[in-house]
PDB file of N, CA and C in Angstrom:
ATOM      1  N   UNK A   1      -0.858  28.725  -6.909  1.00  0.00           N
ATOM      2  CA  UNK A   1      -0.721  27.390  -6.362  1.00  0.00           C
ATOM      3  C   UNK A   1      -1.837  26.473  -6.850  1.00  0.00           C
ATOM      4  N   UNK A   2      -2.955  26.632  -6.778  1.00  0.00           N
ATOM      5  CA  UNK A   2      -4.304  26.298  -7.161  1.00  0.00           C
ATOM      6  C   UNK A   2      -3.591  25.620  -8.508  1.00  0.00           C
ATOM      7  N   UNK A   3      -2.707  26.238  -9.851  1.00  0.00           N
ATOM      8  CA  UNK A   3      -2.778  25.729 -11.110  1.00  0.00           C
ATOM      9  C   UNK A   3      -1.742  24.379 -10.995  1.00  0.00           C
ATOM     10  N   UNK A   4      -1.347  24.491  -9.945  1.00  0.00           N
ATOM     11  CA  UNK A   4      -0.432  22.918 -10.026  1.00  0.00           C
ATOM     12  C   UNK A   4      -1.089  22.297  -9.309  1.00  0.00           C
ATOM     13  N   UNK A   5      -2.273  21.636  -8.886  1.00  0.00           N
ATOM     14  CA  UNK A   5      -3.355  20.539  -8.887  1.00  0.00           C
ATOM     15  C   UNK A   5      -4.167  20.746  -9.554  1.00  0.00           C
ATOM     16  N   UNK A   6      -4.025  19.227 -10.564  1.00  0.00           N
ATOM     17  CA  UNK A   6      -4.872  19.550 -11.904  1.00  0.00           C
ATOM     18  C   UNK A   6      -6.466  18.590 -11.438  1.00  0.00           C
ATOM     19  N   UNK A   7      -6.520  18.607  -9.949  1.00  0.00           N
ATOM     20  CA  UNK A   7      -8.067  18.112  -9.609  1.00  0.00           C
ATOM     21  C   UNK A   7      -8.279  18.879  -8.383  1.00  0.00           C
ATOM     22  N   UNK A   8      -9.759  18.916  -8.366  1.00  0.00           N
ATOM     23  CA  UNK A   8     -10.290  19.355  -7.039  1.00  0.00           C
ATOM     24  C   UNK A   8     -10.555  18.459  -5.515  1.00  0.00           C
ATOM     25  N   UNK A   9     -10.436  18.657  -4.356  1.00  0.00           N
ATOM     26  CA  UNK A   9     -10.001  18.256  -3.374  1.00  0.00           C
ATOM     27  C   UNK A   9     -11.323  17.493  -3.405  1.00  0.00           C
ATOM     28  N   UNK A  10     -12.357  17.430  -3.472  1.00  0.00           N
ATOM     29  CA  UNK A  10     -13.293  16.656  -3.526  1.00  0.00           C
ATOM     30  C   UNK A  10     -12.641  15.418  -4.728  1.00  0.00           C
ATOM     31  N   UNK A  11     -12.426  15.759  -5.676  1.00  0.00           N
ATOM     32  CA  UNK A  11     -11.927  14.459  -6.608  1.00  0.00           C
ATOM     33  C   UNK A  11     -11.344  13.607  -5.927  1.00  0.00           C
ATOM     34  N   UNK A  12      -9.995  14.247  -4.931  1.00  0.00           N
ATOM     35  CA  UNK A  12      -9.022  13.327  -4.167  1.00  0.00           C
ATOM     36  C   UNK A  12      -9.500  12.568  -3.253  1.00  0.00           C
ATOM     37  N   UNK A  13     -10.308  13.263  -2.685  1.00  0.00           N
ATOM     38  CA  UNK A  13     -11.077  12.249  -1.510  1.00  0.00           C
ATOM     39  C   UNK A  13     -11.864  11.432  -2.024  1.00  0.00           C
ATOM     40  N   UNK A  14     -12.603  11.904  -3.062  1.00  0.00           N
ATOM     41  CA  UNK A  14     -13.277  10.635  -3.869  1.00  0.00           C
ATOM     42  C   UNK A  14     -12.677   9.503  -4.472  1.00  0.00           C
ATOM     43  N   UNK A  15     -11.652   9.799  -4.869  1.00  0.00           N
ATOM     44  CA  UNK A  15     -10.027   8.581  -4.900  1.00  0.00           C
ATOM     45  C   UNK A  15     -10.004   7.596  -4.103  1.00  0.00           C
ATOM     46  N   UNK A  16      -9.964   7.954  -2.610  1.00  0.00           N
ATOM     47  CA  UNK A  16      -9.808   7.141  -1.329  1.00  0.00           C
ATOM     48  C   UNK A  16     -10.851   6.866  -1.596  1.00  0.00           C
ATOM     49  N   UNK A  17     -11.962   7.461  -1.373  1.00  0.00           N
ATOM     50  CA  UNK A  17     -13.517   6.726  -1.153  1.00  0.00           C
ATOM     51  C   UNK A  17     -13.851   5.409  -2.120  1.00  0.00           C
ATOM     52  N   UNK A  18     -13.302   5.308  -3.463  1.00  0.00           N
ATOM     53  CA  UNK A  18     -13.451   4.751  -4.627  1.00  0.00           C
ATOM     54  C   UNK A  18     -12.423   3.110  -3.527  1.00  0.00           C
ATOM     55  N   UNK A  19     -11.380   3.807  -3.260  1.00  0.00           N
ATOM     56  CA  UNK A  19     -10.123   3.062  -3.077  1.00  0.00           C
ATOM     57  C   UNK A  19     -11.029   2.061  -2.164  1.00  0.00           C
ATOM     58  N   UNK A  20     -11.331   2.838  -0.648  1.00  0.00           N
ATOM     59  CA  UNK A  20     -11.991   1.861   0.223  1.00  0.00           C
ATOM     60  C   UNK A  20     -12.804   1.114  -0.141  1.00  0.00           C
ATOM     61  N   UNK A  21     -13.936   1.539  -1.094  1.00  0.00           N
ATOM     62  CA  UNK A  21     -14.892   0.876  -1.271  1.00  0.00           C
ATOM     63  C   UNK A  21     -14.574  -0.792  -2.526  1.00  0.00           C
ATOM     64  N   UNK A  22     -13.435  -0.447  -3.147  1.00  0.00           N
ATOM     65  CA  UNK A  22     -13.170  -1.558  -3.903  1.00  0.00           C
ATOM     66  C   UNK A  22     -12.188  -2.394  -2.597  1.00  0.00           C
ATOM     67  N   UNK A  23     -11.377  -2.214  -1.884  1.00  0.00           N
ATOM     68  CA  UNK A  23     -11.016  -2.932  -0.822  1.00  0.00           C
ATOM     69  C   UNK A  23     -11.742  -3.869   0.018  1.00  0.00           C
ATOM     70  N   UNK A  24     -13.023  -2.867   0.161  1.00  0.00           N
ATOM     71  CA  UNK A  24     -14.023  -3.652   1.530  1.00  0.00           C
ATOM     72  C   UNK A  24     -13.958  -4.988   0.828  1.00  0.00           C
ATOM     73  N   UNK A  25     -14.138  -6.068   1.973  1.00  0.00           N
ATOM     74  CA  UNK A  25     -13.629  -6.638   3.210  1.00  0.00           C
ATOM     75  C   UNK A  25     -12.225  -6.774   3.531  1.00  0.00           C
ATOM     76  N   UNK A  26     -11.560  -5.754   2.336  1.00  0.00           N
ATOM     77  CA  UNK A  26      -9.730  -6.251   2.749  1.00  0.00           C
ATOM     78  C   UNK A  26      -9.412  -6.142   3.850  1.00  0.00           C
ATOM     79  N   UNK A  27      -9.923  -4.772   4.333  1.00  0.00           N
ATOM     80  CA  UNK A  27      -9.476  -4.014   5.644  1.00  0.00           C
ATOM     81  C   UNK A  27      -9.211  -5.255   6.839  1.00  0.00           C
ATOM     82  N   UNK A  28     -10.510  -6.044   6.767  1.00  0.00           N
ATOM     83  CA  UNK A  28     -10.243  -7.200   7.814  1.00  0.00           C
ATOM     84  C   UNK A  28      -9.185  -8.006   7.453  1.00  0.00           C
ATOM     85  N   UNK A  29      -9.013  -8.342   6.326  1.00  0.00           N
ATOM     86  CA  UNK A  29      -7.602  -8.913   6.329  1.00  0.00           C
ATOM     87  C   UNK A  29      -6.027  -8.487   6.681  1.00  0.00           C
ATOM     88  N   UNK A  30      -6.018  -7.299   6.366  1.00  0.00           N
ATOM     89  CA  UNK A  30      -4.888  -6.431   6.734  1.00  0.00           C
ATOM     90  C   UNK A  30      -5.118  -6.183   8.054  1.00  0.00           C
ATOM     91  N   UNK A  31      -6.409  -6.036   8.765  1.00  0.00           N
ATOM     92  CA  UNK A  31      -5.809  -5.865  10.230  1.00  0.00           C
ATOM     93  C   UNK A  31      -5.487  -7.099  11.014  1.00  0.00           C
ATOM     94  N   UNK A  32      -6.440  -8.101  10.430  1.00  0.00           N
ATOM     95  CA  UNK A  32      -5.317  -9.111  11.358  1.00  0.00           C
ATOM     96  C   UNK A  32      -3.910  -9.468  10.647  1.00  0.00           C
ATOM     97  N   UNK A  33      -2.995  -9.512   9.328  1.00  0.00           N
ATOM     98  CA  UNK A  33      -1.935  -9.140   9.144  1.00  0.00           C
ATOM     99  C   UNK A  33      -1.607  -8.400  10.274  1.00  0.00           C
ATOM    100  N   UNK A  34      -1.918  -7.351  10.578  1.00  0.00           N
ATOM    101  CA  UNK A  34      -0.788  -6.544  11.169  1.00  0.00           C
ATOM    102  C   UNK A  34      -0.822  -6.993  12.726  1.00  0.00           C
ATOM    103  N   UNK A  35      -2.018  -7.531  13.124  1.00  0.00           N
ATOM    104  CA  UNK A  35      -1.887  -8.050  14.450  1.00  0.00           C
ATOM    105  C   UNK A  35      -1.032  -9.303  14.466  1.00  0.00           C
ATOM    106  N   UNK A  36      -0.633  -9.644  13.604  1.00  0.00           N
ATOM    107  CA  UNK A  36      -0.065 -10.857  13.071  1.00  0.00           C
ATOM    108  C   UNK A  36       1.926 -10.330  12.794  1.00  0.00           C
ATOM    109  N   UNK A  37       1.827  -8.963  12.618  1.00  0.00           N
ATOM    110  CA  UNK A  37       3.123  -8.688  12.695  1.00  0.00           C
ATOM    111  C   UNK A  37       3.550  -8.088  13.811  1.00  0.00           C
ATOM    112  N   UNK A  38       2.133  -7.578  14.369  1.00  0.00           N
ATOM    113  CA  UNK A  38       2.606  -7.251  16.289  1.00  0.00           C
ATOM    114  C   UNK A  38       3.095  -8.233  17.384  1.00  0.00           C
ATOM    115  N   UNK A  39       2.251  -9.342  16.969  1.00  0.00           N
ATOM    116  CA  UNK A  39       2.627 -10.714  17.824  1.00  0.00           C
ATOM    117  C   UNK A  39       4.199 -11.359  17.205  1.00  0.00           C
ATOM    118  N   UNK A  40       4.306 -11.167  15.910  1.00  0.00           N
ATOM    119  CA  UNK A  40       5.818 -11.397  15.696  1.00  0.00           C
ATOM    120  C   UNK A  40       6.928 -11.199  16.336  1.00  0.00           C
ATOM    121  N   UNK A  41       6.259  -9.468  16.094  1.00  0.00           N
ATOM    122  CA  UNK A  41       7.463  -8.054  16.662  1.00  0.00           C
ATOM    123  C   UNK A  41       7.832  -8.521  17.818  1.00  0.00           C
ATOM    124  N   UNK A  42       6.834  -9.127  18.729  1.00  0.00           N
ATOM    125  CA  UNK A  42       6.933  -9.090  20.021  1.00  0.00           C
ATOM    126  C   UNK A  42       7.411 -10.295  20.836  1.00  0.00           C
ATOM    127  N   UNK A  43       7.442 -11.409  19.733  1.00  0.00           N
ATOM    128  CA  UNK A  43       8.343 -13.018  20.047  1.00  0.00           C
ATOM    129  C   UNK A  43       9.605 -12.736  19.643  1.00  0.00           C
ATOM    130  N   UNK A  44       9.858 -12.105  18.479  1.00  0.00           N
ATOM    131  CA  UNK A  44      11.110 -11.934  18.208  1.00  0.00           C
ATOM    132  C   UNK A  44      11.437 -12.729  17.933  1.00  0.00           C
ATOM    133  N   UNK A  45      13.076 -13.375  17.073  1.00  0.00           N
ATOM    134  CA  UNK A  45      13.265 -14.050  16.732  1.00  0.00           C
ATOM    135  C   UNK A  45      13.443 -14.323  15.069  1.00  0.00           C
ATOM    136  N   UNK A  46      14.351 -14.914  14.821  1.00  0.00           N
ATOM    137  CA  UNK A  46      14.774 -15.104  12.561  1.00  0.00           C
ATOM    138  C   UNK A  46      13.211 -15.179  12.668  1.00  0.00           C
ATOM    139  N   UNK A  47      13.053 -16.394  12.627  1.00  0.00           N
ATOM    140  CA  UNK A  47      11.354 -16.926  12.086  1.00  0.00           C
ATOM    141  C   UNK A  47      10.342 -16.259  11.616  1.00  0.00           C
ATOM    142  N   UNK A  48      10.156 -15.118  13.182  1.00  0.00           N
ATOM    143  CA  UNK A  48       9.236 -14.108  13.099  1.00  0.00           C
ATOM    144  C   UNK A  48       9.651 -13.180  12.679  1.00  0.00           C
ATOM    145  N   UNK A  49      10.959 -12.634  12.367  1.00  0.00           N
ATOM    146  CA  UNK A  49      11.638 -11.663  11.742  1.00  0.00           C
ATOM    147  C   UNK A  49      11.207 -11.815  10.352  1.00  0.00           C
ATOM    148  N   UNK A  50      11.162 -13.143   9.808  1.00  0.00           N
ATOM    149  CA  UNK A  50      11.049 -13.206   8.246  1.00  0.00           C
ATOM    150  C   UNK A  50       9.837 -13.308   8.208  1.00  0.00           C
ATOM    151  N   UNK A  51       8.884 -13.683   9.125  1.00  0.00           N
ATOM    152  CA  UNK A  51       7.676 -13.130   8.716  1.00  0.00           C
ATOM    153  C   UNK A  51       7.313 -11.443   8.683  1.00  0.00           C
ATOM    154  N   UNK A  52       7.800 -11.259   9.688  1.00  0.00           N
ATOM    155  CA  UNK A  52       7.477  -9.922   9.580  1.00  0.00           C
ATOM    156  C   UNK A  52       7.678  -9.224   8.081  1.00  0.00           C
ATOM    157  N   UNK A  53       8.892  -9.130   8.315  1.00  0.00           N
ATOM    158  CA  UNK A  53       9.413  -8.611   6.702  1.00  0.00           C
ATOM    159  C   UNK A  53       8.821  -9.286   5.596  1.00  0.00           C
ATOM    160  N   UNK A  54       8.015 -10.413   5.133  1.00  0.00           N
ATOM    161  CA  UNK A  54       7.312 -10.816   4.448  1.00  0.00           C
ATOM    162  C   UNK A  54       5.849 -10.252   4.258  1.00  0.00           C
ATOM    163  N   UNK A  55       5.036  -9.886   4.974  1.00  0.00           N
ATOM    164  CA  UNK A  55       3.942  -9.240   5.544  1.00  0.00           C
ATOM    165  C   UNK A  55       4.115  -7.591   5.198  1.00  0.00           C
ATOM    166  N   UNK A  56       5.499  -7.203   5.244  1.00  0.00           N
ATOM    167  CA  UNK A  56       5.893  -5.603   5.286  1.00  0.00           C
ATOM    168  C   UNK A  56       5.750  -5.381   3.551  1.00  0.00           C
ATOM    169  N   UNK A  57       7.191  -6.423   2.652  1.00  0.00           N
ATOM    170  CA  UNK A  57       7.135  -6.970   1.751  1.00  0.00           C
ATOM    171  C   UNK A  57       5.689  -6.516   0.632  1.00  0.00           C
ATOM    172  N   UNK A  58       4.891  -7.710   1.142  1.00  0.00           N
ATOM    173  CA  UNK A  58       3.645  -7.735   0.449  1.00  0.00           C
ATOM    174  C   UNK A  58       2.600  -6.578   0.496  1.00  0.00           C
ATOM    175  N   UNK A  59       2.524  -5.858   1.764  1.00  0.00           N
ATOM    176  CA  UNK A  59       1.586  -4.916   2.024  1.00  0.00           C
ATOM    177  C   UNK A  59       2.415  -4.037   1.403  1.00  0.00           C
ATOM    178  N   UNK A  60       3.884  -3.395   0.514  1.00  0.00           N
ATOM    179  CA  UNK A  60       4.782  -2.485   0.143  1.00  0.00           C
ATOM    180  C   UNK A  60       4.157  -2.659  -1.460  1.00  0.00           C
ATOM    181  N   UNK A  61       4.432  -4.313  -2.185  1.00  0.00           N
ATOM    182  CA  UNK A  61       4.409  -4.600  -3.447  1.00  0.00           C
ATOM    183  C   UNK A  61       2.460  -3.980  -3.876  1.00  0.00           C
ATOM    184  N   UNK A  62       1.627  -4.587  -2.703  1.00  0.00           N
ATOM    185  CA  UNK A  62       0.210  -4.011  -3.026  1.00  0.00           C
ATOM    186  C   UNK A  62      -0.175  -2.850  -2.818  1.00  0.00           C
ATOM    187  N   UNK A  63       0.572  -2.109  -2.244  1.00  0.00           N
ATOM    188  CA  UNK A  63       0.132  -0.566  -2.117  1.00  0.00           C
ATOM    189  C   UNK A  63       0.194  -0.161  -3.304  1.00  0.00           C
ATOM    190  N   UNK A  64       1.867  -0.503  -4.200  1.00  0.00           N
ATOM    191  CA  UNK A  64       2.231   0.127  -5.153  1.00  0.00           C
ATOM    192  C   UNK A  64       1.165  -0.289  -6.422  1.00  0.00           C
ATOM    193  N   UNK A  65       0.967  -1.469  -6.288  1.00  0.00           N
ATOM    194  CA  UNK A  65       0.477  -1.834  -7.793  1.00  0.00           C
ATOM    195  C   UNK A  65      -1.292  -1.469  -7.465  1.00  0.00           C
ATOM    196  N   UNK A  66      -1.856  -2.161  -6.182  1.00  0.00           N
ATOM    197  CA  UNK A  66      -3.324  -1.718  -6.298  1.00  0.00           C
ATOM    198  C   UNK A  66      -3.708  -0.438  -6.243  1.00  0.00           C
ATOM    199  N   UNK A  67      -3.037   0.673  -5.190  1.00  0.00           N
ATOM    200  CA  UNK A  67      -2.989   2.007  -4.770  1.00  0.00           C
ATOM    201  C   UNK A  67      -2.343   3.190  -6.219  1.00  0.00           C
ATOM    202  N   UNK A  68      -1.337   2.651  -6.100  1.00  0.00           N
ATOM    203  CA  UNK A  68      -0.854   3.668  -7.277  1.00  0.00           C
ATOM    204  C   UNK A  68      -0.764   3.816  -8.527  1.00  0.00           C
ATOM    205  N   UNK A  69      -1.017   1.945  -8.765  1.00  0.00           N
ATOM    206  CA  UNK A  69      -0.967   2.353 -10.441  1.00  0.00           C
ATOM    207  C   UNK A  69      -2.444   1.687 -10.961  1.00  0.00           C
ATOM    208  N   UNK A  70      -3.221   1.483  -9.786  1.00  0.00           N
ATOM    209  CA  UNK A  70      -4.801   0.864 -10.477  1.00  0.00           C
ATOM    210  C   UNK A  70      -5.704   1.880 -10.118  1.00  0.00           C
ATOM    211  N   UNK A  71      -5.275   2.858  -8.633  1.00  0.00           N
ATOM    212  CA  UNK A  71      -6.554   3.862  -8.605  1.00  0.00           C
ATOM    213  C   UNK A  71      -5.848   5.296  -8.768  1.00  0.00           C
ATOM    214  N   UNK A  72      -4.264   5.695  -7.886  1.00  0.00           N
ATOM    215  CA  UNK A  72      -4.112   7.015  -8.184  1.00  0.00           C
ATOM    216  C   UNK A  72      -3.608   6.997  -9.609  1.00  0.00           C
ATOM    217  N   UNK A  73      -2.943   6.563 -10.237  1.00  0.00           N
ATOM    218  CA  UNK A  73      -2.992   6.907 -11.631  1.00  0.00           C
ATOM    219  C   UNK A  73      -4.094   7.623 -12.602  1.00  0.00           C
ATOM    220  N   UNK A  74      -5.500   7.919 -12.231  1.00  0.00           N
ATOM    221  CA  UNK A  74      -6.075   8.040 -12.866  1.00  0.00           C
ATOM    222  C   UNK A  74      -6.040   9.822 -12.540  1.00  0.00           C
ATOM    223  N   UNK A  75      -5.480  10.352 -11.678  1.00  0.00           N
ATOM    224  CA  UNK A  75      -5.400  11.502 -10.674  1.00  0.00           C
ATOM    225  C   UNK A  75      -4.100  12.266 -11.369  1.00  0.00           C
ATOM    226  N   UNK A  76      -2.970  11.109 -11.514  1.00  0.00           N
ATOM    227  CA  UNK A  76      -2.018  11.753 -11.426  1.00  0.00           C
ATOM    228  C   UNK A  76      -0.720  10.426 -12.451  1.00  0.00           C
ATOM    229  N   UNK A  77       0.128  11.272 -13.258  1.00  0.00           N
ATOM    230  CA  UNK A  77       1.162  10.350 -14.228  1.00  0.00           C
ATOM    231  C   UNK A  77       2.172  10.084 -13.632  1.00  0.00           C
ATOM    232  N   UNK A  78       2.853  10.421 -12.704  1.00  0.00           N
ATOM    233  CA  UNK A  78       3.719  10.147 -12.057  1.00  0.00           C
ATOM    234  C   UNK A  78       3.526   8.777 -11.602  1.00  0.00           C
ATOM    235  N   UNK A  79       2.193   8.523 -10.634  1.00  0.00           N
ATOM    236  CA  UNK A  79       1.576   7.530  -9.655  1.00  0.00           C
ATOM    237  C   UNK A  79       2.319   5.919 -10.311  1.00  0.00           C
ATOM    238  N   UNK A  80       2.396   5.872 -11.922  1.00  0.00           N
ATOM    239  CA  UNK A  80       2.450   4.895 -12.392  1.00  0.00           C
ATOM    240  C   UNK A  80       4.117   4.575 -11.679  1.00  0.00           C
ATOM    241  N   UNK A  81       4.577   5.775 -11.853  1.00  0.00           N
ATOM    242  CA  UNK A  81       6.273   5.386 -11.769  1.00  0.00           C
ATOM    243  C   UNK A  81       6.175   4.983  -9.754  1.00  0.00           C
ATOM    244  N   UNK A  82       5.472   5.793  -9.331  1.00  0.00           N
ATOM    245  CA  UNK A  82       6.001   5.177  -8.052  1.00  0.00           C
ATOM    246  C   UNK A  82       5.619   4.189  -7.568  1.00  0.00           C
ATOM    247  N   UNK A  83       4.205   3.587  -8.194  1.00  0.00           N
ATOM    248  CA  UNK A  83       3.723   2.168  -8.169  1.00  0.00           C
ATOM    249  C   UNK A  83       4.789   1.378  -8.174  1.00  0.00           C
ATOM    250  N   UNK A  84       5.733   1.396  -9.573  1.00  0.00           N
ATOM    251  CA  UNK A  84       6.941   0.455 -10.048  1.00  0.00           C
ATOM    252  C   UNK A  84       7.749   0.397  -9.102  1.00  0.00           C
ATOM    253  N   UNK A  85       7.975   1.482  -8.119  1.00  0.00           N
ATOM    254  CA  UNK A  85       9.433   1.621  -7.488  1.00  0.00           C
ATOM    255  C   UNK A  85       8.641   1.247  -6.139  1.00  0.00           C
ATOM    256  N   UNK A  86       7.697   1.121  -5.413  1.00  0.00           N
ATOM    257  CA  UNK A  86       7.168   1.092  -4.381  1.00  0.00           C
ATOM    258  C   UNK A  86       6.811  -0.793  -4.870  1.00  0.00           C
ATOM    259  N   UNK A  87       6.843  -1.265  -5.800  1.00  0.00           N
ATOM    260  CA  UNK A  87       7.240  -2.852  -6.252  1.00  0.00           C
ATOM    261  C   UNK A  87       8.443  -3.109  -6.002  1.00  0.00           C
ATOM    262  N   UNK A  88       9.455  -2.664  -6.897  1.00  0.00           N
ATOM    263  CA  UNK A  88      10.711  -2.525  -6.625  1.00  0.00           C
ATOM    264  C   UNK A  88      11.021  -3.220  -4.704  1.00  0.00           C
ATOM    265  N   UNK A  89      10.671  -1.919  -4.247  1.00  0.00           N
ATOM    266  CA  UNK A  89      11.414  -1.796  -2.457  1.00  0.00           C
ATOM    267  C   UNK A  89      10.676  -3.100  -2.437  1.00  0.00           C
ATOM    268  N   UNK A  90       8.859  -3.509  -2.297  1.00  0.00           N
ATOM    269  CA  UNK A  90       8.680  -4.887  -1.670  1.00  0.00           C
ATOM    270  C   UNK A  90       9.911  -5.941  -2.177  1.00  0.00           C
ATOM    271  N   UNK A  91       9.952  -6.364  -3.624  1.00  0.00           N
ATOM    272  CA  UNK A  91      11.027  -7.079  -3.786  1.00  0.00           C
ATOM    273  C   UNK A  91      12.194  -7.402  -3.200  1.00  0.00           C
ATOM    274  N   UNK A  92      12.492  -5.960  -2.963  1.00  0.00           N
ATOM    275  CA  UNK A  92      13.919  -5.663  -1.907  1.00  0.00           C
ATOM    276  C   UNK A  92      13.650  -5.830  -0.728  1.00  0.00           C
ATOM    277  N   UNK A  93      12.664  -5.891  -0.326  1.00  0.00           N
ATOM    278  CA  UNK A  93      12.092  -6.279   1.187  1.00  0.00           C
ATOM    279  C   UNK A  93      12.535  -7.671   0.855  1.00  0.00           C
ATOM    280  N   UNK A  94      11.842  -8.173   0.466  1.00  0.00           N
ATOM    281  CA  UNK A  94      12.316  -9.760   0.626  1.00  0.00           C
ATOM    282  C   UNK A  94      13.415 -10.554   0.468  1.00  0.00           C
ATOM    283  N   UNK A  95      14.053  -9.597  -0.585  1.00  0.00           N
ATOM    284  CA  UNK A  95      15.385 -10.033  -0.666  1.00  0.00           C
ATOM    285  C   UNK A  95      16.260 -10.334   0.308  1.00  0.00           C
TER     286      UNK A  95
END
């Protein structure tokens, strides 16, 4: 099992660690986003519906492109393809 991860578990966590540390101060932005899609959730309503899904949208399109194809890619070849398709769905979110 060991030969099908071609890094050590310290590498991976150093991934995230790399990840957070190029993020900091995002985190504050994304949490009020999401307090921002709780207060939506919770008026209800088209308006806030399309915000919501706009907010879902965008945090879907940046996972893929900042997360998978700017830091795990370097881990792993696949990462690039699910970056694309994890773009893809935000798109389709909005659609």
């Amino acid at each position: 099992m060991d030969r099908l991860i071609p890094f050590t578990p310290d590498v991976y966590v150093g991934m995230f660690a790399d990840f957070n540390t190029a993020f900091w101060p995002g985190h504050l932005i994304a949490f009020g986003l999401i307090w921002a899609m709780i207060v939506c959730a919770r008026r209800g309503g088209r308006v806030n519906t399309g915000v919501m899904l706009a907010l879902i949208a965008g945090f879907w399109i940046w996972v893929g492109y900042e997360f998978h194809i700017e830091h795990y890619a370097q881990l792993n070849w696949a990462a690039i393809a699910f970056g694309w398709i994890f773009i893809a769905q935000g798109l389709l979110i909005l659609v």
